[in-house]
PDB file of N, CA and C in Angstrom:
ATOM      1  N   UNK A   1      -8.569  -8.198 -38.421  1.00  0.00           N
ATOM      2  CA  UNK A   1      -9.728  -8.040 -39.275  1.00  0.00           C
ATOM      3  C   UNK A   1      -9.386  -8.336 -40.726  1.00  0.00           C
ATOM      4  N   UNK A   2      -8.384  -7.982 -41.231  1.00  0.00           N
ATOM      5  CA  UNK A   2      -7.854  -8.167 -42.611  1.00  0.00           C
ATOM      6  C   UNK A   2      -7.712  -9.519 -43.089  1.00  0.00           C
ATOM      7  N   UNK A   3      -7.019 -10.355 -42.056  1.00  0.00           N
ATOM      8  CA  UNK A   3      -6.925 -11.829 -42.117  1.00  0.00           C
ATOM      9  C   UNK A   3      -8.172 -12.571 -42.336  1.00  0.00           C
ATOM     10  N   UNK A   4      -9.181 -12.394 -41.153  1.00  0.00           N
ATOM     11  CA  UNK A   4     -11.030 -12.584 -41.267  1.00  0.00           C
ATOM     12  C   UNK A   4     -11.139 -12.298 -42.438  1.00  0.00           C
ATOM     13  N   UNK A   5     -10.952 -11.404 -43.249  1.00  0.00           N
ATOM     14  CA  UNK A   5     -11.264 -10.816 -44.763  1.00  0.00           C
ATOM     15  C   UNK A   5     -10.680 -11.631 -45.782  1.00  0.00           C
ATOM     16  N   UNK A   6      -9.531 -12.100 -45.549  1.00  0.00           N
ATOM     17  CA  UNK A   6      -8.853 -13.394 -46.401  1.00  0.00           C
ATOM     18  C   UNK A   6      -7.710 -12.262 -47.022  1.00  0.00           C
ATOM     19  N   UNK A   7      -6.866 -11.139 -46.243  1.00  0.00           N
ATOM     20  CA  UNK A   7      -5.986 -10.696 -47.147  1.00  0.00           C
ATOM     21  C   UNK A   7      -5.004 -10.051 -46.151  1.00  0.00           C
ATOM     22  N   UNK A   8      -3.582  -9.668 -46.286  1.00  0.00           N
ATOM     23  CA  UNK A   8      -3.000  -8.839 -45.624  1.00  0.00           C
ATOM     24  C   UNK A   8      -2.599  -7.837 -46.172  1.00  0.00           C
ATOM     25  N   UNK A   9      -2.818  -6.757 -45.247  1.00  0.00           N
ATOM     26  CA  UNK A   9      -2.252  -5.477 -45.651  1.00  0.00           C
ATOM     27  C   UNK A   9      -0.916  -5.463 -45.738  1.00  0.00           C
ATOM     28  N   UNK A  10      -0.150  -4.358 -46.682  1.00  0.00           N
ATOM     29  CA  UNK A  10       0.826  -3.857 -46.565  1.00  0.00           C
ATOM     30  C   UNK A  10       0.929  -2.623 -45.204  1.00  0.00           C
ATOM     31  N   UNK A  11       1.400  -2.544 -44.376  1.00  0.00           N
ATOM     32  CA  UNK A  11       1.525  -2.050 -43.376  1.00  0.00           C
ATOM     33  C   UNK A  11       2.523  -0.798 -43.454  1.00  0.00           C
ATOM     34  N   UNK A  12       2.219   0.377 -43.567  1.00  0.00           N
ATOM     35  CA  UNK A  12       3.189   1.577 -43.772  1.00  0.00           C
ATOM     36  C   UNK A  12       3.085   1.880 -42.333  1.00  0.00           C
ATOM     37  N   UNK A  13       2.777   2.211 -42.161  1.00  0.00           N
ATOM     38  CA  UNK A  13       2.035   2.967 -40.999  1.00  0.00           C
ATOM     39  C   UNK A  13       1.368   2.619 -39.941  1.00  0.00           C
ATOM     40  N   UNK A  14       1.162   2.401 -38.584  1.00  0.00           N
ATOM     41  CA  UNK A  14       0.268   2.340 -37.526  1.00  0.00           C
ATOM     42  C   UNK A  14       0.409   3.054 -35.867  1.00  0.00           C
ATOM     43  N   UNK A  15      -0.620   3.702 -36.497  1.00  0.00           N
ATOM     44  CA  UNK A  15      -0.867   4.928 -35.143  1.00  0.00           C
ATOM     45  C   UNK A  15      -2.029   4.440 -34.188  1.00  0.00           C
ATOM     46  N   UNK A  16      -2.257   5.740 -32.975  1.00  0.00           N
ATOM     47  CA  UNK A  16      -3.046   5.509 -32.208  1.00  0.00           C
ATOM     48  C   UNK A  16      -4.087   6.966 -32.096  1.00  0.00           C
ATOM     49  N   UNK A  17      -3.934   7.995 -32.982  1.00  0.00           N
ATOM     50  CA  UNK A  17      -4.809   9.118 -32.476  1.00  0.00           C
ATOM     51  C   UNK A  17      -5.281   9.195 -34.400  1.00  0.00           C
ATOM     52  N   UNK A  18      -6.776   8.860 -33.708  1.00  0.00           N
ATOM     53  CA  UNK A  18      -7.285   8.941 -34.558  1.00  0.00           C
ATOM     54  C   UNK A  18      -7.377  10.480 -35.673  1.00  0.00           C
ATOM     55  N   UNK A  19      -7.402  11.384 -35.421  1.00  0.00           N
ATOM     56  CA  UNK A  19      -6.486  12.741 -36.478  1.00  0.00           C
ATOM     57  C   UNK A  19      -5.956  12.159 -36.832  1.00  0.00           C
ATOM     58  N   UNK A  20      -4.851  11.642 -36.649  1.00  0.00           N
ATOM     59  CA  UNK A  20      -3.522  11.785 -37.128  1.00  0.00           C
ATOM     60  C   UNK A  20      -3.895  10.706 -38.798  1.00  0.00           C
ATOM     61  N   UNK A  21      -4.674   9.803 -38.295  1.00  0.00           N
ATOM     62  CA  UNK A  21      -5.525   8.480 -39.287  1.00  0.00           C
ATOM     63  C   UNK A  21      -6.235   9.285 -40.086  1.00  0.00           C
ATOM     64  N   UNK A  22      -7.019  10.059 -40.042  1.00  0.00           N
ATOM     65  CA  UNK A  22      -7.928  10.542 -40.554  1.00  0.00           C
ATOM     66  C   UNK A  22      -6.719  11.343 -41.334  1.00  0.00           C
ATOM     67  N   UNK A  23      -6.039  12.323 -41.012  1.00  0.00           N
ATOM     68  CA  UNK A  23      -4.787  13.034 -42.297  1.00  0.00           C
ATOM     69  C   UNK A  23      -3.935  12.603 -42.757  1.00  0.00           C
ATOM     70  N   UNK A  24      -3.431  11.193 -42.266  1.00  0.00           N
ATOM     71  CA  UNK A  24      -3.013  10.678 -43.330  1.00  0.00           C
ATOM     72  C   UNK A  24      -3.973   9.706 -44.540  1.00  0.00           C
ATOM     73  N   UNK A  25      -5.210   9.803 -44.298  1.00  0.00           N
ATOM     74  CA  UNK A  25      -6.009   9.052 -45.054  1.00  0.00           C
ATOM     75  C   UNK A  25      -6.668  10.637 -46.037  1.00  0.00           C
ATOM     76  N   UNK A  26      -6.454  11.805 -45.340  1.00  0.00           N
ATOM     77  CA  UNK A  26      -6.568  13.042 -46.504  1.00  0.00           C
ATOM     78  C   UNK A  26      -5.896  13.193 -47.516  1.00  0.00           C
ATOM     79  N   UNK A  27      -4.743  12.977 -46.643  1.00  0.00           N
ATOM     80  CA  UNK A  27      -2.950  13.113 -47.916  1.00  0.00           C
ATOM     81  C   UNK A  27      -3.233  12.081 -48.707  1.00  0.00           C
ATOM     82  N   UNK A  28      -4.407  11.081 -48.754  1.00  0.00           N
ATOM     83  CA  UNK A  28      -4.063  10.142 -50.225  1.00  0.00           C
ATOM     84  C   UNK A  28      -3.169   9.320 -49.516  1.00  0.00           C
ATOM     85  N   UNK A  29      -2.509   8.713 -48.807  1.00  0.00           N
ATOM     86  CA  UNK A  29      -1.971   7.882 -48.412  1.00  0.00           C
ATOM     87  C   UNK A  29      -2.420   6.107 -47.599  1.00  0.00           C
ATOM     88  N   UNK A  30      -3.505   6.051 -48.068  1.00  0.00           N
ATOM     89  CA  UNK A  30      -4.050   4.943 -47.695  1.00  0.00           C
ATOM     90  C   UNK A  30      -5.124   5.103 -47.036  1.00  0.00           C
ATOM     91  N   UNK A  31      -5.674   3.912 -46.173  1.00  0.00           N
ATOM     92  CA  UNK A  31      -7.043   3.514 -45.779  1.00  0.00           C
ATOM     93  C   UNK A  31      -6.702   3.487 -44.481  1.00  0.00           C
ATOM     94  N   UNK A  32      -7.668   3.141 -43.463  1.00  0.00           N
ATOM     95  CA  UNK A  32      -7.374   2.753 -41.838  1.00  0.00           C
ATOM     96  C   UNK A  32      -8.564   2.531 -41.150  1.00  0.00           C
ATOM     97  N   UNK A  33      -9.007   1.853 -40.078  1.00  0.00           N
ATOM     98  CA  UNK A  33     -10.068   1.309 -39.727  1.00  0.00           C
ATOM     99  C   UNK A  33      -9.735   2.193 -38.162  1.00  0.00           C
ATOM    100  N   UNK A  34     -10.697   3.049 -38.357  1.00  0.00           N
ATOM    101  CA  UNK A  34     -11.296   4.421 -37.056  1.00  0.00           C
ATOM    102  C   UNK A  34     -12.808   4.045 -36.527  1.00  0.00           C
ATOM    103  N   UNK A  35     -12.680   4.694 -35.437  1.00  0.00           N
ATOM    104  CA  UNK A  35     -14.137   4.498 -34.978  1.00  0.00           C
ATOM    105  C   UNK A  35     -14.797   5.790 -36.076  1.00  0.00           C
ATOM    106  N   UNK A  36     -15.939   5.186 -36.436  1.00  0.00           N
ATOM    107  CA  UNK A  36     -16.628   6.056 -37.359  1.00  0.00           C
ATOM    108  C   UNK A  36     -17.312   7.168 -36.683  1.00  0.00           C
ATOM    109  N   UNK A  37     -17.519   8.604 -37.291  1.00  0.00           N
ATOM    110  CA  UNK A  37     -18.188   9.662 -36.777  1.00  0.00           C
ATOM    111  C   UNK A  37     -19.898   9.383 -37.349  1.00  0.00           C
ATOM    112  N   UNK A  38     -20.542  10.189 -36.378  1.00  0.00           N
ATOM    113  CA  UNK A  38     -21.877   9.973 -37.069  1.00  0.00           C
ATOM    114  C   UNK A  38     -22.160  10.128 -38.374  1.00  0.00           C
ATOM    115  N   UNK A  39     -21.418  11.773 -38.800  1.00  0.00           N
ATOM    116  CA  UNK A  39     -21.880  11.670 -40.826  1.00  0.00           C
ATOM    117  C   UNK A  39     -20.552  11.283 -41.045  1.00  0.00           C
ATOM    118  N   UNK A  40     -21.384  10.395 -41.721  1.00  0.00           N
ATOM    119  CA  UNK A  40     -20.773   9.145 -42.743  1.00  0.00           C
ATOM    120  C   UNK A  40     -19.391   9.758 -43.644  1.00  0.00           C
ATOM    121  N   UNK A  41     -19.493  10.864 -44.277  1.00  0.00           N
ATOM    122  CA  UNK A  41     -19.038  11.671 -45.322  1.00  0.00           C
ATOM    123  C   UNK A  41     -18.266  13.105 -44.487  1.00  0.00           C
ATOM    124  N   UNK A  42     -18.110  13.116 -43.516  1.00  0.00           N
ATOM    125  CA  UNK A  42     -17.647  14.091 -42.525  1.00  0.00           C
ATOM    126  C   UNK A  42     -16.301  14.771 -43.277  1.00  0.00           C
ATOM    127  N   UNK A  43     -15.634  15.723 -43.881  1.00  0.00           N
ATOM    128  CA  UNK A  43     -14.477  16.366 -44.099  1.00  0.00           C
ATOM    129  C   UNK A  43     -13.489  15.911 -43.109  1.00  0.00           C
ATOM    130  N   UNK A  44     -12.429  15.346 -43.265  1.00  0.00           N
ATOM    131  CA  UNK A  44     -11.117  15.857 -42.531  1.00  0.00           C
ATOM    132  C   UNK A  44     -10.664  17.126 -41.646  1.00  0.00           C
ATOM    133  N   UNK A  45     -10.789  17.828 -40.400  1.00  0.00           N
ATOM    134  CA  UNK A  45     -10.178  18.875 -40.183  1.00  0.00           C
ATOM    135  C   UNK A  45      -9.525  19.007 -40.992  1.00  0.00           C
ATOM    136  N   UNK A  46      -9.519  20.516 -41.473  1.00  0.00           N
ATOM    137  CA  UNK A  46      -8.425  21.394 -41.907  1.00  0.00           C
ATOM    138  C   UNK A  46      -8.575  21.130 -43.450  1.00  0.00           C
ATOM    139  N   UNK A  47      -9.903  19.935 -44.283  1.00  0.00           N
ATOM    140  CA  UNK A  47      -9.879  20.220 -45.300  1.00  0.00           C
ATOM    141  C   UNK A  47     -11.176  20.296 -45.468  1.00  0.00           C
ATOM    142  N   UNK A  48     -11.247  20.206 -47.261  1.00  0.00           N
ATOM    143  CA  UNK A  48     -12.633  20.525 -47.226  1.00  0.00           C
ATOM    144  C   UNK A  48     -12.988  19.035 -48.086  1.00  0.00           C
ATOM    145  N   UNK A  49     -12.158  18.098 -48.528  1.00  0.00           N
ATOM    146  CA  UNK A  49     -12.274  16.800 -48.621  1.00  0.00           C
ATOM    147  C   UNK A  49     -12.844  15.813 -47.714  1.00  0.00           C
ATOM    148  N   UNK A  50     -14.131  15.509 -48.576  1.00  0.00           N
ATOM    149  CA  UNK A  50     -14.849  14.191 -47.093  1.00  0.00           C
ATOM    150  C   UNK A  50     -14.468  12.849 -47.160  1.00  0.00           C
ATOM    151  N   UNK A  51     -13.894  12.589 -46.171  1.00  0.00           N
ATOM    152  CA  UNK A  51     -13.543  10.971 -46.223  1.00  0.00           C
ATOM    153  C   UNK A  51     -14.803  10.017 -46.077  1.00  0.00           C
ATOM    154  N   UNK A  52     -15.002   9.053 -46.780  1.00  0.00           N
ATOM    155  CA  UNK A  52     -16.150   8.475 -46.832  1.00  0.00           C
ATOM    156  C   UNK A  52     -15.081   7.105 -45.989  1.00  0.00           C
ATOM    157  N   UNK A  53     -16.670   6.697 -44.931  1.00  0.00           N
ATOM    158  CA  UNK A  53     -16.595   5.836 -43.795  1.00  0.00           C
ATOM    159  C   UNK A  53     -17.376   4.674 -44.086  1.00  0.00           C
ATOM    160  N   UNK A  54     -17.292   3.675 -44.128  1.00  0.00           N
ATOM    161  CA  UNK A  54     -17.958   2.131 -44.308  1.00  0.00           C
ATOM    162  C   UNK A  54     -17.637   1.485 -42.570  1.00  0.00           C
ATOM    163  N   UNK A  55     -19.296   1.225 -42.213  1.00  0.00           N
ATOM    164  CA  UNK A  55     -19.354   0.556 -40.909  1.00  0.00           C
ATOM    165  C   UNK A  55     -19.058  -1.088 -41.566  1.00  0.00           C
ATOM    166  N   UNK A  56     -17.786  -1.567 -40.149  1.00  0.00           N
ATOM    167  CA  UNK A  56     -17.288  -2.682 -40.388  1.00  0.00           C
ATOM    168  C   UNK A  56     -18.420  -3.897 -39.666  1.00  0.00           C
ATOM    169  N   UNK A  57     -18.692  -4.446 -40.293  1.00  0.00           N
ATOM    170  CA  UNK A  57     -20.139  -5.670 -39.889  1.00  0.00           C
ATOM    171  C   UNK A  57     -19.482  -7.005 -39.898  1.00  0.00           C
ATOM    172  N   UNK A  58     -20.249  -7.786 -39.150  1.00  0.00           N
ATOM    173  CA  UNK A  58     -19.817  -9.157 -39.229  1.00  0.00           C
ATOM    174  C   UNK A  58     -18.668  -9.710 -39.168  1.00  0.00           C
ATOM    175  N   UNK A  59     -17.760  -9.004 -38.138  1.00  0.00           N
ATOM    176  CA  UNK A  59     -16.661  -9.080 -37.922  1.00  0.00           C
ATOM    177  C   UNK A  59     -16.147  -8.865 -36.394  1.00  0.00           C
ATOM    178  N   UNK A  60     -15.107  -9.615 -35.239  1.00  0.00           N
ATOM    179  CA  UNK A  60     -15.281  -8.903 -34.006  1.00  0.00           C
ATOM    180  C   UNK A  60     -14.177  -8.273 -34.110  1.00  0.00           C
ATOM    181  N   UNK A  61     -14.081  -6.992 -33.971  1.00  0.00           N
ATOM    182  CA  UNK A  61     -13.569  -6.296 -33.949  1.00  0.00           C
ATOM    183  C   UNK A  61     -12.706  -5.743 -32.304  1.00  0.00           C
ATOM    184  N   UNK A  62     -11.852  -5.795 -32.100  1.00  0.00           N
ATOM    185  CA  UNK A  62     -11.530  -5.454 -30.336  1.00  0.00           C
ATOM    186  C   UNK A  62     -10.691  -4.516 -30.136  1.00  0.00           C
ATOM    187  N   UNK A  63     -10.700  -4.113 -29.102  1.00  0.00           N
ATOM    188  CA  UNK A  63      -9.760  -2.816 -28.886  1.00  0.00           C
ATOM    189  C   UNK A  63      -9.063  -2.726 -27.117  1.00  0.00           C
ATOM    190  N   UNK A  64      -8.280  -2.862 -27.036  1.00  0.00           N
ATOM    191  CA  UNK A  64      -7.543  -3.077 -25.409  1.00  0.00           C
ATOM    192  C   UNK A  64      -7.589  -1.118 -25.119  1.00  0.00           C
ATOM    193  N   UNK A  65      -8.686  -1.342 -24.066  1.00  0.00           N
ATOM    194  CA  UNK A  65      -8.740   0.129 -23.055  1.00  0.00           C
ATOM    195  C   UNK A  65      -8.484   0.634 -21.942  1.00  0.00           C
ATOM    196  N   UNK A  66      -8.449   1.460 -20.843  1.00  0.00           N
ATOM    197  CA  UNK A  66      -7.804   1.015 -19.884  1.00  0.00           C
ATOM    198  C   UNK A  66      -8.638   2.032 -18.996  1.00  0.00           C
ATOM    199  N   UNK A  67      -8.649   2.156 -17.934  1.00  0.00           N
ATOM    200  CA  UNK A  67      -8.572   3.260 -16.682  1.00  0.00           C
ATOM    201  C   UNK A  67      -7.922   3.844 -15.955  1.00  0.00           C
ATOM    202  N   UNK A  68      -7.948   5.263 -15.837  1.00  0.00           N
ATOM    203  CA  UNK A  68      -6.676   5.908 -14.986  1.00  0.00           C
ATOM    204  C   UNK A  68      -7.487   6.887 -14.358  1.00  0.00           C
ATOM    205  N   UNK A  69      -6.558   7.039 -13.073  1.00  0.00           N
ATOM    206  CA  UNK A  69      -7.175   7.688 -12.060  1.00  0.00           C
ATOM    207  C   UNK A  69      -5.979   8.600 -11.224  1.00  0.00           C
ATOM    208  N   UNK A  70      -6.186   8.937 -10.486  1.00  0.00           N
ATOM    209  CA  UNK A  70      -4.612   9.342  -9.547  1.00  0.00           C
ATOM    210  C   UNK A  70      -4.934   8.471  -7.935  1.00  0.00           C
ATOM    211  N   UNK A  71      -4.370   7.700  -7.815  1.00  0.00           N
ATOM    212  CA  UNK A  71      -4.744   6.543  -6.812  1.00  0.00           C
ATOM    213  C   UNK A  71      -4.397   7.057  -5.185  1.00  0.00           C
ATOM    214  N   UNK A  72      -3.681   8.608  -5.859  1.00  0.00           N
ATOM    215  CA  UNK A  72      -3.247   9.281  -4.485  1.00  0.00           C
ATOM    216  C   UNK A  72      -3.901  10.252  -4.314  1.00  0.00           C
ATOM    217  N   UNK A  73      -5.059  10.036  -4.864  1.00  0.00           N
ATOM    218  CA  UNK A  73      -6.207  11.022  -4.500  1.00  0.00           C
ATOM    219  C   UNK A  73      -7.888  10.796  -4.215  1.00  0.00           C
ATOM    220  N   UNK A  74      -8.832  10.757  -3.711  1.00  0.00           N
ATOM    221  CA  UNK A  74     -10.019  10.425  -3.383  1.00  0.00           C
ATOM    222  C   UNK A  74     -11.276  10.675  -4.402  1.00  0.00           C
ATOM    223  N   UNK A  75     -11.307   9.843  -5.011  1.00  0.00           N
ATOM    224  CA  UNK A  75     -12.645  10.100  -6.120  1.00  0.00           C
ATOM    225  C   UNK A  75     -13.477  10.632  -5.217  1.00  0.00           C
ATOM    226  N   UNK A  76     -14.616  11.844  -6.289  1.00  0.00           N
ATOM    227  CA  UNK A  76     -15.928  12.208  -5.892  1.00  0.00           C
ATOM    228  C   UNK A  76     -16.324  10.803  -5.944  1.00  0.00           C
ATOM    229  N   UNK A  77     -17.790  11.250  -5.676  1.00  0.00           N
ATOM    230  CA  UNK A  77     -18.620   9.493  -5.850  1.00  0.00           C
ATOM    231  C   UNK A  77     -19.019   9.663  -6.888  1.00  0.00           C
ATOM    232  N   UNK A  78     -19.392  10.247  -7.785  1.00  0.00           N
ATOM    233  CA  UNK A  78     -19.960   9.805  -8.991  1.00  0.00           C
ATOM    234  C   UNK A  78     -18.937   9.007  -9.683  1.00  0.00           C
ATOM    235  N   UNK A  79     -17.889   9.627  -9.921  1.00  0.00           N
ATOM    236  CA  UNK A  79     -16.418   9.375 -10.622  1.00  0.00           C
ATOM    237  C   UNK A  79     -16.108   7.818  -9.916  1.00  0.00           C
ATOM    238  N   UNK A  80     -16.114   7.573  -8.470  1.00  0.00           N
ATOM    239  CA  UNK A  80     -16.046   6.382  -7.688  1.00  0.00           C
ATOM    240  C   UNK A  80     -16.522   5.417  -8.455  1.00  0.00           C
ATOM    241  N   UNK A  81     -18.213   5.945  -8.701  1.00  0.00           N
ATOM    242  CA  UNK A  81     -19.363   4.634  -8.790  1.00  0.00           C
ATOM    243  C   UNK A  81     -18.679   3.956  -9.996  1.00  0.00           C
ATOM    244  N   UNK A  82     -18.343   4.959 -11.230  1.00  0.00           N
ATOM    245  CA  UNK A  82     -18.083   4.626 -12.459  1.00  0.00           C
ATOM    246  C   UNK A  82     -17.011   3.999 -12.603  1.00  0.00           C
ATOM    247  N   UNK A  83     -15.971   4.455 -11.499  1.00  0.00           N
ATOM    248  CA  UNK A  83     -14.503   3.099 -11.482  1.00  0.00           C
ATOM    249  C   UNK A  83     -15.144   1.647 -10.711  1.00  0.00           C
ATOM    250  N   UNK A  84     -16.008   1.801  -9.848  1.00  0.00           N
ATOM    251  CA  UNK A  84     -16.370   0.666  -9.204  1.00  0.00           C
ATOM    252  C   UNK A  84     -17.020  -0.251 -10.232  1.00  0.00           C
ATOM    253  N   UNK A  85     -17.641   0.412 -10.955  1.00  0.00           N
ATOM    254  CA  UNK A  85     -18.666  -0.348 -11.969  1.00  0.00           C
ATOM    255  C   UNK A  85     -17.462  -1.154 -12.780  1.00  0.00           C
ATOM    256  N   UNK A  86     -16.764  -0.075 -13.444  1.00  0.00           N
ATOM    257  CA  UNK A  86     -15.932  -1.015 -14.805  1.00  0.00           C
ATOM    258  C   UNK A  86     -14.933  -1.833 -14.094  1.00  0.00           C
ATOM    259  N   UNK A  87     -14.596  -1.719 -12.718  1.00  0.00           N
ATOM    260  CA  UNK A  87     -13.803  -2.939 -12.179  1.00  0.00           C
ATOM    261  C   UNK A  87     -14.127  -3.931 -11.883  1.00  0.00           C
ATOM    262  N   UNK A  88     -15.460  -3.679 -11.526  1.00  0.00           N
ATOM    263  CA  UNK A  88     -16.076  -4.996 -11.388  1.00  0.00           C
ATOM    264  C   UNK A  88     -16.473  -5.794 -12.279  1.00  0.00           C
ATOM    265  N   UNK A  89     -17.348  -4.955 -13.546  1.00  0.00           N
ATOM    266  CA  UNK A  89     -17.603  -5.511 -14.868  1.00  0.00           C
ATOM    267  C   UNK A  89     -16.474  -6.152 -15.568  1.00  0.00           C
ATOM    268  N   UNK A  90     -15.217  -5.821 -15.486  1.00  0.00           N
ATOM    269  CA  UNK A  90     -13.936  -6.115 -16.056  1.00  0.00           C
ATOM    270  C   UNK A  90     -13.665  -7.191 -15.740  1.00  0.00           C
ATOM    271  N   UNK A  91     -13.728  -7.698 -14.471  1.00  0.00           N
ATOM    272  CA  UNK A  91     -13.013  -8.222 -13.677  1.00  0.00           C
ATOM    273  C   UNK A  91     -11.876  -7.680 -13.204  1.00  0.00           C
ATOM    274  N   UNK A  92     -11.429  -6.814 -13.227  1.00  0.00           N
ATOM    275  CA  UNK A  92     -10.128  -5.656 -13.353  1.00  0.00           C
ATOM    276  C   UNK A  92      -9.722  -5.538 -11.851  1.00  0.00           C
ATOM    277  N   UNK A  93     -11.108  -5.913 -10.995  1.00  0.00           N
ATOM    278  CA  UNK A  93     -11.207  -5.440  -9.630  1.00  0.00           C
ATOM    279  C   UNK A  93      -9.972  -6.551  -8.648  1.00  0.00           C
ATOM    280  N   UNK A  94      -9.330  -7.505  -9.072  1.00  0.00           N
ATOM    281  CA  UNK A  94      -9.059  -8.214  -8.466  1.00  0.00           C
ATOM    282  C   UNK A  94      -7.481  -8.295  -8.846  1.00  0.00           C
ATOM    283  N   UNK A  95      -6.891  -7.544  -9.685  1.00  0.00           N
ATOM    284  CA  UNK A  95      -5.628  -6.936 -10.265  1.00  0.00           C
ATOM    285  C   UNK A  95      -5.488  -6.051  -9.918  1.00  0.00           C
ATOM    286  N   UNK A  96      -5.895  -4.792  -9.444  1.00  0.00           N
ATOM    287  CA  UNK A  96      -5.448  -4.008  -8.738  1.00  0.00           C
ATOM    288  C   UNK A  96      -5.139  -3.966  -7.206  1.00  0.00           C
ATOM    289  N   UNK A  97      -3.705  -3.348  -7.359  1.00  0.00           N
ATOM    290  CA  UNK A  97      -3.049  -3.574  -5.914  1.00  0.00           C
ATOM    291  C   UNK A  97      -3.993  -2.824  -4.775  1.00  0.00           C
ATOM    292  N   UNK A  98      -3.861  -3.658  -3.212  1.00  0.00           N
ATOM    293  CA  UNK A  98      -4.672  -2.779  -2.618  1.00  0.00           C
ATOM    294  C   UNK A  98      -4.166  -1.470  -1.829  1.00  0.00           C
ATOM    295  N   UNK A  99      -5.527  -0.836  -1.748  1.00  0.00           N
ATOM    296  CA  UNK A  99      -4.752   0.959  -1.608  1.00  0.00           C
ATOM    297  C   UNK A  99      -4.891   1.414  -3.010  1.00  0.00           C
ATOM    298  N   UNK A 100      -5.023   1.157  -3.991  1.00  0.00           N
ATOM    299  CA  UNK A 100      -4.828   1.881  -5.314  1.00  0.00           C
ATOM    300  C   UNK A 100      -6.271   2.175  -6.211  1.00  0.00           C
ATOM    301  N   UNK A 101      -6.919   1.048  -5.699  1.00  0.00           N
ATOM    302  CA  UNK A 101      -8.601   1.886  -6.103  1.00  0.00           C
ATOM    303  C   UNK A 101      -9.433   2.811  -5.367  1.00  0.00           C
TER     304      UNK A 101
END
Protein backbone atom coordinates (compact mmCIF):
# COMPACT_ATOMS: atom_id res chain seq x y z
CA UNK A 1 0.00 0.00 0.00
CA UNK A 2 2.81 2.48 0.79
CA UNK A 3 4.48 1.88 -2.59
CA UNK A 4 0.68 2.55 -4.40
CA UNK A 5 1.12 5.81 -2.26
CA UNK A 6 4.53 6.64 -3.94
CA UNK A 7 6.65 6.20 -0.57
CA UNK A 8 8.37 3.64 1.70
CA UNK A 9 8.16 3.23 5.11
CA UNK A 10 10.81 2.93 7.52
CA UNK A 11 9.93 -0.39 8.98
CA UNK A 12 10.59 -0.79 12.91
CA UNK A 13 8.28 -3.06 13.59
CA UNK A 14 5.72 -5.66 12.08
CA UNK A 15 3.23 -7.63 13.97
CA UNK A 16 0.14 -9.65 13.61
CA UNK A 17 -2.34 -8.97 16.70
CA UNK A 18 -3.86 -6.15 16.24
CA UNK A 19 -3.54 -4.83 20.36
CA UNK A 20 -0.38 -5.20 20.22
CA UNK A 21 -0.62 -2.31 16.88
CA UNK A 22 -2.94 -0.39 18.48
CA UNK A 23 -0.20 0.01 21.85
CA UNK A 24 2.38 0.48 20.15
CA UNK A 25 0.65 3.23 18.13
CA UNK A 26 -0.46 4.57 22.04
CA UNK A 27 3.26 4.63 23.15
CA UNK A 28 3.80 7.33 20.36
CA UNK A 29 5.72 5.02 18.42
CA UNK A 30 4.39 5.23 15.00
CA UNK A 31 1.44 4.55 12.66
CA UNK A 32 0.07 1.02 11.29
CA UNK A 33 -2.67 0.06 8.98
CA UNK A 34 -5.49 -2.18 11.31
CA UNK A 35 -8.75 -3.14 10.42
CA UNK A 36 -10.66 -0.12 11.67
CA UNK A 37 -13.24 -0.31 14.69
CA UNK A 38 -16.57 1.24 14.17
CA UNK A 39 -15.82 4.66 16.33
CA UNK A 40 -13.52 6.20 14.43
CA UNK A 41 -11.79 7.88 17.63
CA UNK A 42 -12.08 4.65 19.89
CA UNK A 43 -9.30 4.90 23.04
CA UNK A 44 -6.62 2.29 23.12
CA UNK A 45 -7.34 -0.39 25.91
CA UNK A 46 -5.87 0.48 28.99
CA UNK A 47 -5.78 4.23 28.00
CA UNK A 48 -7.73 6.97 27.91
CA UNK A 49 -5.96 8.35 24.61
CA UNK A 50 -8.09 7.95 21.28
CA UNK A 51 -6.32 6.85 18.37
CA UNK A 52 -7.82 8.45 15.44
CA UNK A 53 -8.50 5.90 12.37
CA UNK A 54 -8.57 7.05 8.56
CA UNK A 55 -10.52 4.44 6.24
CA UNK A 56 -7.94 3.40 3.54
CA UNK A 57 -9.89 4.08 -0.07
CA UNK A 58 -8.87 3.53 -3.45
CA UNK A 59 -6.45 1.20 -2.82
CA UNK A 60 -6.51 -2.95 -2.87
CA UNK A 61 -5.68 -3.74 0.03
CA UNK A 62 -5.22 -7.87 0.81
CA UNK A 63 -4.79 -9.98 3.56
CA UNK A 64 -3.83 -14.00 3.34
CA UNK A 65 -6.54 -15.95 5.81
CA UNK A 66 -6.95 -19.29 6.43
CA UNK A 67 -9.28 -22.13 7.96
CA UNK A 68 -8.82 -24.52 10.72
CA UNK A 69 -10.70 -27.18 11.90
CA UNK A 70 -9.63 -30.51 13.74
CA UNK A 71 -9.88 -32.87 10.63
CA UNK A 72 -10.01 -35.72 13.29
CA UNK A 73 -13.16 -34.76 14.27
CA UNK A 74 -16.82 -34.45 12.65
CA UNK A 75 -18.23 -30.95 12.10
CA UNK A 76 -21.85 -30.13 13.33
CA UNK A 77 -23.57 -29.09 10.08
CA UNK A 78 -23.86 -25.70 10.51
CA UNK A 79 -20.00 -25.39 11.16
CA UNK A 80 -19.81 -28.11 7.95
CA UNK A 81 -21.99 -25.83 5.65
CA UNK A 82 -19.65 -22.84 6.45
CA UNK A 83 -16.30 -24.92 5.69
CA UNK A 84 -18.08 -26.28 2.59
CA UNK A 85 -19.00 -22.84 1.47
CA UNK A 86 -15.42 -21.10 1.86
CA UNK A 87 -13.82 -24.20 0.14
CA UNK A 88 -15.59 -24.04 -2.48
CA UNK A 89 -15.71 -20.23 -2.85
CA UNK A 90 -11.84 -20.36 -2.40
CA UNK A 91 -11.20 -22.80 -4.54
CA UNK A 92 -9.38 -24.24 -1.45
CA UNK A 93 -11.62 -27.36 -2.01
CA UNK A 94 -9.30 -29.06 -4.34
CA UNK A 95 -5.95 -28.64 -2.06
CA UNK A 96 -7.06 -30.28 0.59
CA UNK A 97 -5.92 -33.78 1.17
CA UNK A 98 -8.67 -36.34 1.09
CA UNK A 99 -10.07 -37.45 4.53
CA UNK A 100 -9.19 -34.01 5.92
CA UNK A 101 -12.36 -31.95 5.15
Amino acid sequence: LCRQAGFSPLVGFEGEEVETLRGLVTAGLGVSLVPAPPDTTAPSPGSDLPIRYLRVTDVKAVRDIGVAWLASRTLPPAPRRFLDHVLSESGAAERVPAGRA
